[in-house]
Protein backbone atom coordinates (compact mmCIF):
# COMPACT_ATOMS: atom_id res chain seq x y z
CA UNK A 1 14.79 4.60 31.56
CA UNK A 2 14.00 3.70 27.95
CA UNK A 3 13.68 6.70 25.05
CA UNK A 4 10.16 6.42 23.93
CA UNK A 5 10.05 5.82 20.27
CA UNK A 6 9.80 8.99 17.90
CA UNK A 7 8.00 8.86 14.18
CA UNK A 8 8.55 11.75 12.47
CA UNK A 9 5.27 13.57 11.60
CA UNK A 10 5.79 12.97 7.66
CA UNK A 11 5.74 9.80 7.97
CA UNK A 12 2.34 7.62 6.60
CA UNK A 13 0.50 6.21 9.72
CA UNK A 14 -2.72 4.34 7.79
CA UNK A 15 -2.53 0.69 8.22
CA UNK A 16 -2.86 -1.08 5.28
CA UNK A 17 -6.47 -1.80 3.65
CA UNK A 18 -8.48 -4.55 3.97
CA UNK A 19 -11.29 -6.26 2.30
CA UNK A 20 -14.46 -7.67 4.39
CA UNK A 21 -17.40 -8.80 1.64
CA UNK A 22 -21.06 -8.48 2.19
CA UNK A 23 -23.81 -5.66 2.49
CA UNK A 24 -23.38 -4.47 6.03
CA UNK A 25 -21.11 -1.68 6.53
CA UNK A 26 -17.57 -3.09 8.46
CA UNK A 27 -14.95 -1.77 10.67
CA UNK A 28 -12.04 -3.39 10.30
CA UNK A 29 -9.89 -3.61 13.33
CA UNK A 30 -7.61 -6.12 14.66
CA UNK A 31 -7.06 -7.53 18.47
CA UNK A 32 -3.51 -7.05 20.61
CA UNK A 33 -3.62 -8.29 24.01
CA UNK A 34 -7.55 -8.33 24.25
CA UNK A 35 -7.68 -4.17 22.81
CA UNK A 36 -9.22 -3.70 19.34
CA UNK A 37 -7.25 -1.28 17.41
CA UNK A 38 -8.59 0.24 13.91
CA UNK A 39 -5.15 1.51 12.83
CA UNK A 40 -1.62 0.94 13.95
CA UNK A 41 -0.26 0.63 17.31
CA UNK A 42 2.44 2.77 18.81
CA UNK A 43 4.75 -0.32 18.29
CA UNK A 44 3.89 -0.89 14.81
CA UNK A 45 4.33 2.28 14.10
CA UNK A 46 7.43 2.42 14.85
CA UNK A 47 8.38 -0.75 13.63
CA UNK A 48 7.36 0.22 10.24
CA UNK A 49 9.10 3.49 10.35
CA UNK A 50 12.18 1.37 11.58
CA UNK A 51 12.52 -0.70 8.70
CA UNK A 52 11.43 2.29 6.29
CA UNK A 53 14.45 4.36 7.51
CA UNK A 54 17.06 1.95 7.44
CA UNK A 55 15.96 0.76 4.22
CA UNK A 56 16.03 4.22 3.35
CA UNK A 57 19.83 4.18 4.61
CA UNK A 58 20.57 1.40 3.01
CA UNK A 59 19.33 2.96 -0.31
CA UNK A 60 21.25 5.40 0.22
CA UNK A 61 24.79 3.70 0.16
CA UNK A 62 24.10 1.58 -2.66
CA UNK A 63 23.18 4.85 -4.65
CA UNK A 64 26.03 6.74 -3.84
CA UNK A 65 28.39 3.85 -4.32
CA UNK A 66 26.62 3.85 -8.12
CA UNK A 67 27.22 6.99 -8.48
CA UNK A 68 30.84 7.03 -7.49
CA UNK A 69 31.32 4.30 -9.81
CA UNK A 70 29.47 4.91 -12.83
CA UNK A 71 28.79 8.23 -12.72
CA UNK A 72 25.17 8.55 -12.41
CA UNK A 73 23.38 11.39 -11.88
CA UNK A 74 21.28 11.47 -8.76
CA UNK A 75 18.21 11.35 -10.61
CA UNK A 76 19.14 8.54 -12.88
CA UNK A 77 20.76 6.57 -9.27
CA UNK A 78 17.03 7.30 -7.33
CA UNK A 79 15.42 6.19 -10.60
CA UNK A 80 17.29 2.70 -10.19
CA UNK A 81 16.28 2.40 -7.00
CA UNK A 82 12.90 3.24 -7.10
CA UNK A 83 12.72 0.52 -10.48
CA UNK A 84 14.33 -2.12 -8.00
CA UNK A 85 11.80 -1.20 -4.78
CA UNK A 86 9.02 -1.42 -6.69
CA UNK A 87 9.59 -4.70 -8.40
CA UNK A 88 10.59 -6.13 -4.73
CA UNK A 89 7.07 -4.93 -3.58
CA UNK A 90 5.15 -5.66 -6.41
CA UNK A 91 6.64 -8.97 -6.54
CA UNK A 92 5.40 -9.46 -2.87
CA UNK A 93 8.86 -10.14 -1.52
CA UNK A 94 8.77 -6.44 0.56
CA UNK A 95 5.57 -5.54 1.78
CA UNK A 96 5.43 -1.74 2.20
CA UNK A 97 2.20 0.31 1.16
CA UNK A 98 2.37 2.92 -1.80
CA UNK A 99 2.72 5.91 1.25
CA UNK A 100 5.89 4.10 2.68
CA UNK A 101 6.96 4.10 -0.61
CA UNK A 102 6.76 7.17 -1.54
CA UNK A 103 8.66 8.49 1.95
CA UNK A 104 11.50 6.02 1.65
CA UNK A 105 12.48 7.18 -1.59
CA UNK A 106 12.08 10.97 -0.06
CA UNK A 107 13.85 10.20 2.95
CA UNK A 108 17.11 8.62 0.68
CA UNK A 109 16.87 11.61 -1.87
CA UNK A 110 17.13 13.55 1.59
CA UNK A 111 20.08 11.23 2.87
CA UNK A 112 21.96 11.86 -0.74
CA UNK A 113 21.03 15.15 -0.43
CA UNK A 114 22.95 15.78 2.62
CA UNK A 115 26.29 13.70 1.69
């Protein structure tokens, strides 16, 4: 039997905004296998907090390899990283929201932390 998937409770579950123009008040919502959903499903969920966490893991290495090698600080190494995410995202080559953001860089300060 399969381990159901577990999000921490920290982690940001909005989906990301939307835009609908006219005068009418709108829900917006969006259709998996014939349900309407107005936020994310358990699988999106998760898959979101999947590829926030390793990225956050990832992040992690690359920091503490900088820091090994050039003797940054762990501010100044999570202040290079956050730079580089934020260019990827605002560059639309990552899409994360601001909240997922905000927890990945948390989560690797936590991963650092803990080395």
């Amino acid at each position: 039997m399969a381990r159901p998937h577990v999000v921490p409770d920290d982690f940001p579950r909005e989906r990301p905004f939307g835009l609908v123009s006219g005068t009418q008040p709108k829900l917006l919502v969006h259709e998996v296998a014939g349900r309407y959903y107005t936020g994310l499903t358990g699988e999106e969920l998760w898959t979101r907090y999947d590829a926030c966490e390793d990225l956050a893991s990832q992040l992690a290495e690359y920091a503490s390899r900088k820091m090994s090698a050039s003797g940054l600080s762990l501010d100044d190494a999570l202040g290079r990283v956050e730079k580089g995410l934020n260019a990827k995202v605002g560059a639309g080559q990552w899409d994360f929201s601001r909240a997922e953001i905000a927890w990945t860089l948390n989560r690797t300060r936590t991963l650092l932390s803990s080395t």
